[in-house]
N, C-alpha and C. Protein backbone atom coordinates (compact mmCIF):
# COMPACT_ATOMS: atom_id res chain seq x y z
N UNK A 1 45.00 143.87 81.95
CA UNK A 1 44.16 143.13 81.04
C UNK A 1 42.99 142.54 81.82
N UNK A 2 41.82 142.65 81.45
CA UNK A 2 40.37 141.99 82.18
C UNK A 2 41.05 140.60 81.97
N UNK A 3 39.76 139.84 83.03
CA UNK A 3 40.14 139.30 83.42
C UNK A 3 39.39 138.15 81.99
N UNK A 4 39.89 136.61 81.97
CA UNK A 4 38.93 136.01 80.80
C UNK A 4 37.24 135.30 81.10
N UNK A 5 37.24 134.75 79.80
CA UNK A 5 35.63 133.94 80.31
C UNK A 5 36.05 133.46 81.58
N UNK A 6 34.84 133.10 82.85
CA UNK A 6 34.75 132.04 83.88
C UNK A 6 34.30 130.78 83.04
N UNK A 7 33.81 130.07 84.22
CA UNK A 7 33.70 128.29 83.90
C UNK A 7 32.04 128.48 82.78
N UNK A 8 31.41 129.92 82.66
CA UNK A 8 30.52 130.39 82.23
C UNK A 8 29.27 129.13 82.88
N UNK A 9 28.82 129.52 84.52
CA UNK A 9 28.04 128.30 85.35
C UNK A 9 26.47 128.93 85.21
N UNK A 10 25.69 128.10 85.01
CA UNK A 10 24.15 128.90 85.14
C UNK A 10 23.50 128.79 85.74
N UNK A 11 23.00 129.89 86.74
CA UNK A 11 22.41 129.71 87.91
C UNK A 11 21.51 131.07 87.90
N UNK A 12 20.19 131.05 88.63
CA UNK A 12 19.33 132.20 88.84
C UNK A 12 20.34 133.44 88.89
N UNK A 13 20.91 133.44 89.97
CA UNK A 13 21.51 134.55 90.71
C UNK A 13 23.05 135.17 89.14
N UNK A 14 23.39 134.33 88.87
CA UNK A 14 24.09 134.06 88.26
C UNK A 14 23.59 134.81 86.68
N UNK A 15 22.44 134.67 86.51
CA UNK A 15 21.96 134.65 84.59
C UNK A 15 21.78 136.27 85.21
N UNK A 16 20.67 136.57 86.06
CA UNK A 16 20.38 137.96 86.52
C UNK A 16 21.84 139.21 86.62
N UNK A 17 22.50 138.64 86.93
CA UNK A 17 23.74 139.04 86.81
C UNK A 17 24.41 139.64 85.45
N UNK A 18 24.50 138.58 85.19
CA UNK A 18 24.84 138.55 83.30
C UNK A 18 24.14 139.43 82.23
N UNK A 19 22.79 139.21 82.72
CA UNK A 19 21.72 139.79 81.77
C UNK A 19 21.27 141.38 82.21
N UNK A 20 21.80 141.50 83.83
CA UNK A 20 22.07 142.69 83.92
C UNK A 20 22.69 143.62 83.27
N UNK A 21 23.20 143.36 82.56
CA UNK A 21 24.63 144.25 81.86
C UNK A 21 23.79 144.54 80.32
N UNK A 22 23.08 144.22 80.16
CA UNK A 22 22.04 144.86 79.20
C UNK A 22 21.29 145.88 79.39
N UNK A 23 21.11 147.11 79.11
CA UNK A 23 20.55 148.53 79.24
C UNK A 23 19.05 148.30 78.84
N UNK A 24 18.10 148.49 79.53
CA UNK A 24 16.70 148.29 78.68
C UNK A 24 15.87 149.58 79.42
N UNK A 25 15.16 150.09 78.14
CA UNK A 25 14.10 151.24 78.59
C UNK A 25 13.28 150.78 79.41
N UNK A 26 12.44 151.69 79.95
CA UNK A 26 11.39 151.23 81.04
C UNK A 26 10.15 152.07 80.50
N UNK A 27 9.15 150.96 80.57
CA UNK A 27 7.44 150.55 79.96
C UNK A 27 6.52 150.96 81.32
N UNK A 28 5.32 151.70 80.98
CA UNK A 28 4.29 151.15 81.78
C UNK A 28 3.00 150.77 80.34
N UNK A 29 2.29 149.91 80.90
CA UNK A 29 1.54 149.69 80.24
C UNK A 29 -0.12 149.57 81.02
N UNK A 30 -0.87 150.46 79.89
CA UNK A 30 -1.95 150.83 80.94
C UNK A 30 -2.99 150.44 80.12
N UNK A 31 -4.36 150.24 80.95
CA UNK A 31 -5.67 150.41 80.37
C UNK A 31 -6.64 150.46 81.28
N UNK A 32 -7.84 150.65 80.47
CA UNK A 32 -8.96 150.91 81.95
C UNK A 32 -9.62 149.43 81.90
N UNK A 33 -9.84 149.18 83.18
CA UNK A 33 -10.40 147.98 83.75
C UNK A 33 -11.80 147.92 82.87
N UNK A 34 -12.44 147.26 81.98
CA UNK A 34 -14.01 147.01 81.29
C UNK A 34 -14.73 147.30 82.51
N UNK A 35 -14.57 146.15 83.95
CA UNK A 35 -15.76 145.94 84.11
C UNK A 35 -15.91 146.93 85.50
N UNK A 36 -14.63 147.37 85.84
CA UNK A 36 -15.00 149.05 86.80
C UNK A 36 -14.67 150.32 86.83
N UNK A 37 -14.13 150.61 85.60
CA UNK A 37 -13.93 151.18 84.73
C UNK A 37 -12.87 151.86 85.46
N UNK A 38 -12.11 152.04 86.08
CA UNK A 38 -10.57 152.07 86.99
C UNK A 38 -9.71 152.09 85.84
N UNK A 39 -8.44 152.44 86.09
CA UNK A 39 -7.58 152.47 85.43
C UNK A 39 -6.04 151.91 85.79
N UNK A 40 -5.55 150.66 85.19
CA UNK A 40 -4.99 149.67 85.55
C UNK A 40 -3.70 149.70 84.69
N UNK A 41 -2.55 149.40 85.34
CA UNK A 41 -1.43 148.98 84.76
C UNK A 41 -0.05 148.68 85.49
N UNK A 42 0.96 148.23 84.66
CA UNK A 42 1.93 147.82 85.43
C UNK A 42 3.39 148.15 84.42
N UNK A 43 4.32 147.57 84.91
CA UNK A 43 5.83 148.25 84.79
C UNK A 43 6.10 147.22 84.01
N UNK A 44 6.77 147.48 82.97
CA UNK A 44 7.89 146.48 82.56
C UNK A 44 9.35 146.87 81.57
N UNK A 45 10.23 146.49 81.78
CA UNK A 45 11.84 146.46 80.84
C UNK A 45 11.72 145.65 79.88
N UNK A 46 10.92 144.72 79.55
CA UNK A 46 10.97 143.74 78.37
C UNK A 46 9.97 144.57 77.07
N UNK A 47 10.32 145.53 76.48
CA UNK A 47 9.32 146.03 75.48
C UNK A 47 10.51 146.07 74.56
N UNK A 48 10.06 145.79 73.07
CA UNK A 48 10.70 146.01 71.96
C UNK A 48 9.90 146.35 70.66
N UNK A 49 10.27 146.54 69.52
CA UNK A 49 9.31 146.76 68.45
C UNK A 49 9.73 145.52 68.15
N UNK A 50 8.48 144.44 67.29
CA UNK A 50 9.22 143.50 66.17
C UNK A 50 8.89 143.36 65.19
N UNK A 51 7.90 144.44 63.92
CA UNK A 51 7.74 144.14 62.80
C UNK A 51 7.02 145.62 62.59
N UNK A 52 7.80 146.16 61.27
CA UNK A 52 7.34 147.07 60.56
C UNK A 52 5.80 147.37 60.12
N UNK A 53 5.82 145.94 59.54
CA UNK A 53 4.47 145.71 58.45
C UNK A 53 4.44 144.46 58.82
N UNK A 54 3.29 143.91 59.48
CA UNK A 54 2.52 145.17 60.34
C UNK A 54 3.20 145.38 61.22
N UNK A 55 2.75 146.64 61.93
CA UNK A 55 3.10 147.57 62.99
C UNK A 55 2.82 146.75 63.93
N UNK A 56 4.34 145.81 64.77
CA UNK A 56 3.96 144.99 66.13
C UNK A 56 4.80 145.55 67.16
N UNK A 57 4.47 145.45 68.70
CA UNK A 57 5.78 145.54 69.47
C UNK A 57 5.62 144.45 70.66
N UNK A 58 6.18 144.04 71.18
CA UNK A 58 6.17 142.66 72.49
C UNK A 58 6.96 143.39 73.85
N UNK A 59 6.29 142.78 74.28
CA UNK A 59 6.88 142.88 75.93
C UNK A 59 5.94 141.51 76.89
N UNK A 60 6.91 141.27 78.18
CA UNK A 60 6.84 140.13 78.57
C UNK A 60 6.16 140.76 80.30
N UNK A 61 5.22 139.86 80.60
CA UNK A 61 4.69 140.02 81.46
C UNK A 61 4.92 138.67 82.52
N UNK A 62 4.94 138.73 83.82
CA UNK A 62 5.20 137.75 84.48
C UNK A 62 4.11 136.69 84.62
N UNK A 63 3.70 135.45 84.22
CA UNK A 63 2.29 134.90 84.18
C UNK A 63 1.87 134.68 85.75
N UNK A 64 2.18 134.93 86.64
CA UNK A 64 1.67 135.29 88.06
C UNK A 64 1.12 136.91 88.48
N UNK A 65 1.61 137.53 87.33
CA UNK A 65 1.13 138.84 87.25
C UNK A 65 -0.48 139.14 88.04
N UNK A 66 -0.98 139.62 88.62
CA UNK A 66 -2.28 140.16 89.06
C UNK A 66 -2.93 141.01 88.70
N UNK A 67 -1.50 142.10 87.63
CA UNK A 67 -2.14 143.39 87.22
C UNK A 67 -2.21 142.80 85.55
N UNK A 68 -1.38 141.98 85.08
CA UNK A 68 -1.54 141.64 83.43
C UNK A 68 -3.03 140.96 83.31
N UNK A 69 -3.93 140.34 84.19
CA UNK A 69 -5.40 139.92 83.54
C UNK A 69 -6.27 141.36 83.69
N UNK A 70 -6.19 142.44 84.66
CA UNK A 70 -7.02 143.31 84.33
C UNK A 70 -6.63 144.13 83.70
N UNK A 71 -5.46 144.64 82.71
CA UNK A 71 -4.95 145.16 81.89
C UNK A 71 -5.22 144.34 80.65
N UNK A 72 -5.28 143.04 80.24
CA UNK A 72 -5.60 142.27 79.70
C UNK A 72 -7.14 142.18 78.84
N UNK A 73 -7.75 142.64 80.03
CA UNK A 73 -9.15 142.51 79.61
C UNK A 73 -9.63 143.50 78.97
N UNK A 74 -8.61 144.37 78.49
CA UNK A 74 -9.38 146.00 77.62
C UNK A 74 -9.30 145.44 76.56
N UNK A 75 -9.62 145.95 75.68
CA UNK A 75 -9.84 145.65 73.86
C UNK A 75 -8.43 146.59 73.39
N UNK A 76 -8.01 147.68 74.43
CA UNK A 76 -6.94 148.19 73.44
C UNK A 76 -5.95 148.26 75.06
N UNK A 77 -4.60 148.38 74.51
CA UNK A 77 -3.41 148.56 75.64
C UNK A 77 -2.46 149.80 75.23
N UNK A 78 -2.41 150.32 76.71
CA UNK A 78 -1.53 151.51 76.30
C UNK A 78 0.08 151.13 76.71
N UNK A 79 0.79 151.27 75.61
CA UNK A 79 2.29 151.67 76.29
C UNK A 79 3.04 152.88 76.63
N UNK A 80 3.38 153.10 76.94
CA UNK A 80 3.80 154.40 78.15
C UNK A 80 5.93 154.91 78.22
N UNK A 81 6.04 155.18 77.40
CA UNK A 81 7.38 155.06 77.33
C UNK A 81 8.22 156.00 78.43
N UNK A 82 8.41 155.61 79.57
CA UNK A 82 8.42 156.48 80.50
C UNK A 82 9.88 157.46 80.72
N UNK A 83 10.14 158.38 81.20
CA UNK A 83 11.33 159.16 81.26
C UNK A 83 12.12 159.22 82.56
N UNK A 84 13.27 159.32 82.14
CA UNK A 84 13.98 159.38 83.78
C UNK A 84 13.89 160.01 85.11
N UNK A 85 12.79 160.63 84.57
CA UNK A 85 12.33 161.79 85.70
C UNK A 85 11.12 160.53 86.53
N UNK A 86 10.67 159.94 85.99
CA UNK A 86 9.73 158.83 86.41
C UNK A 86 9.69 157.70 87.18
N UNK A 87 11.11 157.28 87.97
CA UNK A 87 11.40 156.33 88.53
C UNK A 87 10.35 155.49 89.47
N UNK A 88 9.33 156.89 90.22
CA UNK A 88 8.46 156.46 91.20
C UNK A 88 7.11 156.27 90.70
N UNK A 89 6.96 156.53 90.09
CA UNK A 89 5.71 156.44 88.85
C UNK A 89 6.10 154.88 88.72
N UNK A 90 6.77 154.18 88.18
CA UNK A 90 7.62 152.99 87.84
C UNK A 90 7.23 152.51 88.95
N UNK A 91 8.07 152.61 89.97
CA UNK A 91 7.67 152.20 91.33
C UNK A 91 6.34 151.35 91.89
N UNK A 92 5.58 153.07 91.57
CA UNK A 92 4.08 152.55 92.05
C UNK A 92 3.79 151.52 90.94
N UNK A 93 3.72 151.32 89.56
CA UNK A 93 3.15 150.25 89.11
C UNK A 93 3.71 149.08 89.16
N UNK A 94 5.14 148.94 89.80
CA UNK A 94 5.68 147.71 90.21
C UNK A 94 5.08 146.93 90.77
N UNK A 95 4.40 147.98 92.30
CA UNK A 95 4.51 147.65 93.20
C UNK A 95 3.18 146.43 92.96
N UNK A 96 2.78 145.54 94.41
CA UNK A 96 1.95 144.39 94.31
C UNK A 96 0.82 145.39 95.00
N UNK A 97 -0.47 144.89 94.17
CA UNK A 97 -1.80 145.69 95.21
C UNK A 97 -1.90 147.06 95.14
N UNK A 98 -2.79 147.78 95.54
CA UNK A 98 -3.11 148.82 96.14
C UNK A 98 -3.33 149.42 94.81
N UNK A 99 -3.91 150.80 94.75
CA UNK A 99 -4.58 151.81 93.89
C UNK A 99 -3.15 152.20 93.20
N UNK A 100 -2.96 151.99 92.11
CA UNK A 100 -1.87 152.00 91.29
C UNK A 100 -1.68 153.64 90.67
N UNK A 101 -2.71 154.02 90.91
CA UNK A 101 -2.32 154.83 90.27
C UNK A 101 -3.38 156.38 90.99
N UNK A 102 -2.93 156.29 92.09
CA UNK A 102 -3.31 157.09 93.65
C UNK A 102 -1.97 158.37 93.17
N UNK A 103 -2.26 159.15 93.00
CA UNK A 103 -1.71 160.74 92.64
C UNK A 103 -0.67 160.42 91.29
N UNK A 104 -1.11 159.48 90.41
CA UNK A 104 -0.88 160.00 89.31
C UNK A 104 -1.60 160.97 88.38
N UNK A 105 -0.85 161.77 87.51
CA UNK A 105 -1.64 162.37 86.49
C UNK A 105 -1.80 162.06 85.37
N UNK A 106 -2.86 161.87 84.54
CA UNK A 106 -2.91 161.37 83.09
C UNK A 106 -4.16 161.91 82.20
N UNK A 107 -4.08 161.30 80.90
CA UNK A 107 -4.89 161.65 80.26
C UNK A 107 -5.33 160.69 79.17
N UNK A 108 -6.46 160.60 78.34
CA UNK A 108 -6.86 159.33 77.66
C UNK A 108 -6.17 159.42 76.66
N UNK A 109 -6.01 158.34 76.24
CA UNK A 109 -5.04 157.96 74.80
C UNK A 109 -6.11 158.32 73.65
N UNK A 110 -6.17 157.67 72.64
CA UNK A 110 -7.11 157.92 71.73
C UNK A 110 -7.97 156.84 71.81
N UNK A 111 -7.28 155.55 72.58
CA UNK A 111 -7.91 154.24 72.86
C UNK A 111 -8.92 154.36 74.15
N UNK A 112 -8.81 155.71 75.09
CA UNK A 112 -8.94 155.80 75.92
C UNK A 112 -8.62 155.70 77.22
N UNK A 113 -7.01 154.72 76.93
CA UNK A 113 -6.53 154.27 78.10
C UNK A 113 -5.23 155.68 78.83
N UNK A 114 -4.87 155.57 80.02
CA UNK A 114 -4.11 156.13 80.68
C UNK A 114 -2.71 156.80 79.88
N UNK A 115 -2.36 157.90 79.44
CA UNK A 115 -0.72 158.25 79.11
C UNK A 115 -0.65 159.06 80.02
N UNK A 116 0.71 158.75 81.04
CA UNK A 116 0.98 159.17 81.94
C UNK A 116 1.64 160.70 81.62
N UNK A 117 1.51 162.02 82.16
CA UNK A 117 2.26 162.51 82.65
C UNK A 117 3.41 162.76 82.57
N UNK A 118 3.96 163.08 81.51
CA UNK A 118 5.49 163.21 81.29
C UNK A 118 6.24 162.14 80.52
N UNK A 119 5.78 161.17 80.16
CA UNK A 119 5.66 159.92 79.55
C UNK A 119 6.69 160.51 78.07
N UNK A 120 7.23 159.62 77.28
CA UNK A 120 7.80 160.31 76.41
C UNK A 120 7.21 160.52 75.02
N UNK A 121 6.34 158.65 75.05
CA UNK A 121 5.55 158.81 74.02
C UNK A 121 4.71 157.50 74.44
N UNK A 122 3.62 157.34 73.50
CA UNK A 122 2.12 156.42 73.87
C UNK A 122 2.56 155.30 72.93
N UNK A 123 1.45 154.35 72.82
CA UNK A 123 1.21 153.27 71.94
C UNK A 123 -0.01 152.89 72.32
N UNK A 124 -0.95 152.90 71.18
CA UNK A 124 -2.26 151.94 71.57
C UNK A 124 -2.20 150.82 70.65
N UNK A 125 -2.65 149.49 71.79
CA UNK A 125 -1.77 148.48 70.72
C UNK A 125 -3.51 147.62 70.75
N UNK A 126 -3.34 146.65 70.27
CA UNK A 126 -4.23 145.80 70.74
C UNK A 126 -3.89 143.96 70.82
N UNK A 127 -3.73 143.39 71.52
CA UNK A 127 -3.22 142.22 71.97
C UNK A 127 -3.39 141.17 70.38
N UNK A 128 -2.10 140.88 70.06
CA UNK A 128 -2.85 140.17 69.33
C UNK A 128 -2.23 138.05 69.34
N UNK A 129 -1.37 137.94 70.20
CA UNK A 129 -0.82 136.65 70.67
C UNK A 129 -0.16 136.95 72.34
N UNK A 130 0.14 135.71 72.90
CA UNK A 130 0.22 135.80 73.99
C UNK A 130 0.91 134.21 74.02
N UNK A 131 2.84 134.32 74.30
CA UNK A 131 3.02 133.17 74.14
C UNK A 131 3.89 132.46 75.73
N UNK A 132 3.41 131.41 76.18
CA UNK A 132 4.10 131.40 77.63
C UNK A 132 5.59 130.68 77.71
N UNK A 133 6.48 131.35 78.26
CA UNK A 133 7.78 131.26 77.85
C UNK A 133 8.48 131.11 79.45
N UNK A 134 8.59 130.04 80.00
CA UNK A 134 9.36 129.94 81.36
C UNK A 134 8.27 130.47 82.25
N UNK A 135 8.46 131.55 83.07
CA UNK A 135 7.96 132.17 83.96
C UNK A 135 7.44 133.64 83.91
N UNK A 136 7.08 133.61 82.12
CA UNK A 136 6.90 134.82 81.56
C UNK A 136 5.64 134.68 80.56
N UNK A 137 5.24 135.84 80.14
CA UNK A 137 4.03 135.78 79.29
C UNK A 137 4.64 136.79 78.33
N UNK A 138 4.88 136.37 76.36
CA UNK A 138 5.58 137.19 75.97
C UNK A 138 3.90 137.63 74.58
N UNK A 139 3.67 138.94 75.19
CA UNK A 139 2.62 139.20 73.97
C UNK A 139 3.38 140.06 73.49
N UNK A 140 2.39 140.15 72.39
CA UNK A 140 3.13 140.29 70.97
C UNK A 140 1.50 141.17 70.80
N UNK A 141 2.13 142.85 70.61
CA UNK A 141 0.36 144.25 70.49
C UNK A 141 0.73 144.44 68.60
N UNK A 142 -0.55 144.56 68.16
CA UNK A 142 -0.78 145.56 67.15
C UNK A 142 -0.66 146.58 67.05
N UNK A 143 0.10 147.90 66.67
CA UNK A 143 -0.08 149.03 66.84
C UNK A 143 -1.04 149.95 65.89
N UNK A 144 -1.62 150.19 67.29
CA UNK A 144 -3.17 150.65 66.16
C UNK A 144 -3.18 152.42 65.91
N UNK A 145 -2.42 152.97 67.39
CA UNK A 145 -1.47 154.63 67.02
C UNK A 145 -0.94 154.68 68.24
N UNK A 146 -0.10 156.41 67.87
CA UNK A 146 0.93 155.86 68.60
C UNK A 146 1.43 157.42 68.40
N UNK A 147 2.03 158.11 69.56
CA UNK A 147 2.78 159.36 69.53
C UNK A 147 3.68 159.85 70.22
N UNK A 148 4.77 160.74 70.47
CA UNK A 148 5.16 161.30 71.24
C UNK A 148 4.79 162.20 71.99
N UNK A 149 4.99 162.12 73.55
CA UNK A 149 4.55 163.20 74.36
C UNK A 149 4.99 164.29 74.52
N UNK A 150 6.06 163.95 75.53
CA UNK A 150 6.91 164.89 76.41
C UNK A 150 8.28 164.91 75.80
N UNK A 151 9.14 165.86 76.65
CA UNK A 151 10.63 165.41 75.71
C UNK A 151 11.58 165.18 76.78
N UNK A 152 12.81 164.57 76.93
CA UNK A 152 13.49 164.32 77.70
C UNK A 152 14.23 162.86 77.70
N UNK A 153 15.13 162.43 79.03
CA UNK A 153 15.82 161.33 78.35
C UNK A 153 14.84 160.08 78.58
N UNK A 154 15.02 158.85 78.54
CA UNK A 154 14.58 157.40 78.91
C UNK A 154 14.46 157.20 80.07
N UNK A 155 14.19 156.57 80.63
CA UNK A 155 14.54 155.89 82.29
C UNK A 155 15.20 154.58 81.89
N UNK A 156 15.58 154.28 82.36
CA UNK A 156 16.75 153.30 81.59
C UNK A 156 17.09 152.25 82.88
N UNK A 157 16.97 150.54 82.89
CA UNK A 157 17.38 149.62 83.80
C UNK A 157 18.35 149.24 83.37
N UNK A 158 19.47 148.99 84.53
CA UNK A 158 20.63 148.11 84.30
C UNK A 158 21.65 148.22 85.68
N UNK A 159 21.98 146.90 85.30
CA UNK A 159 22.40 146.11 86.96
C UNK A 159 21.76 146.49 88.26
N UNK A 160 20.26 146.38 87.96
CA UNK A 160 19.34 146.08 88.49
C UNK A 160 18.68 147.31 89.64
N UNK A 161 19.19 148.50 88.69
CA UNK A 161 18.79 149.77 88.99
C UNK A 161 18.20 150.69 87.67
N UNK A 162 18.05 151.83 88.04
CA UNK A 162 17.18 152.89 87.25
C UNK A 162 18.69 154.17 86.99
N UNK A 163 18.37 154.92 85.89
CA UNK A 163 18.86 155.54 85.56
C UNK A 163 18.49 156.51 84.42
N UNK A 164 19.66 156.99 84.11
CA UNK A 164 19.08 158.04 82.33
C UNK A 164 20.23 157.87 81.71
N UNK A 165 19.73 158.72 80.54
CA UNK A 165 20.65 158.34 79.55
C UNK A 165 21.70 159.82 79.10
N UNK A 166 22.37 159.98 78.68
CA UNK A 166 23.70 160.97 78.67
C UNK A 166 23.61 161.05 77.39
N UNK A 167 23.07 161.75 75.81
CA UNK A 167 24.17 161.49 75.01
C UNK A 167 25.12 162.45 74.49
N UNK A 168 26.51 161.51 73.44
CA UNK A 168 27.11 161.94 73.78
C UNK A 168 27.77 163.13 73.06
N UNK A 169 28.92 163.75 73.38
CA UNK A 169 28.87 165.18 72.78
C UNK A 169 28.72 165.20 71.32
């Protein structure tokens, strides 16, 4: 028999833990820089849809972020629904600094911004709230269109790794 609840204690190390055990797809979200016309974006696991009518979806950006103000500053945002084949793609837009997107391949959305390469499917959204929540920035896009790319499984986070998805027979 498992074992029961603990003293259920809350601590950084502790919640990360916990909240690990939740499966979440993996996001890039892209656009081209306005004012050098570059092409900018970054990684995230916090994406969800939250309203039909209208067409909204949210994801949470870290408000220390460096890459969320020049992604920020486009008029439209791409989401990037990335596939398990993509881990390093992920990677590079994790990562802090440097040319983000140095031997990627892509192509313009209809917004114009970046869909990566194998990607599963797009979103061109356009920002329409931005609410600050702890140590997070949770916007909330319009979806203005939106398609499928490529075909294949998710890239998928949980307990604080990358993976895919199996389904089942």
């Amino acid at each position: 028999m498992p074992p029961g609840p603990s003293q259920g204690h809350l601590d950084t190390l502790r919640f990360r833990q916990v909240l690990g055990r939740f499966a979440t797809g993996v996001v890039a979200i892209t656009a081209v820089e306005p004012v050098s016309g570059e092409p900018c974006g970054l990684a995230a696991n916090s994406f969800t849809s939250v309203s039909l009518d209208p067409p909204l979806v949210a994801f949470c950006v870290a408000h220390t972020s460096t890459s969320w103000p020049k992604v920020r500053g486009a008029k439209v945002v791409t989401v990037n629904v990335l596939a398990e084949h993509q881990r390093s793609v992920c990677a590079q837009l994790a990562a802090k600094g440097g040319d983000k997107f140095a031997g990627l391949e892509w192509t313009g959305s209809p917004g114009g911004n970046p869909v990566l390469d194998g990607s599963l499917a797009w979103i061109d959204c356009a920002v329409e709230a931005e609410h600050l929540a702890g140590d997070h920035m949770i916007v909330v896009a319009r979806v203005l269109q939106l398609d499928t790319y490529a075909d294949g499984g998710p890239l998928v986070f949980f307990r604080g790794g990358y993976g895919g998805f199996v389904e089942p027979a």
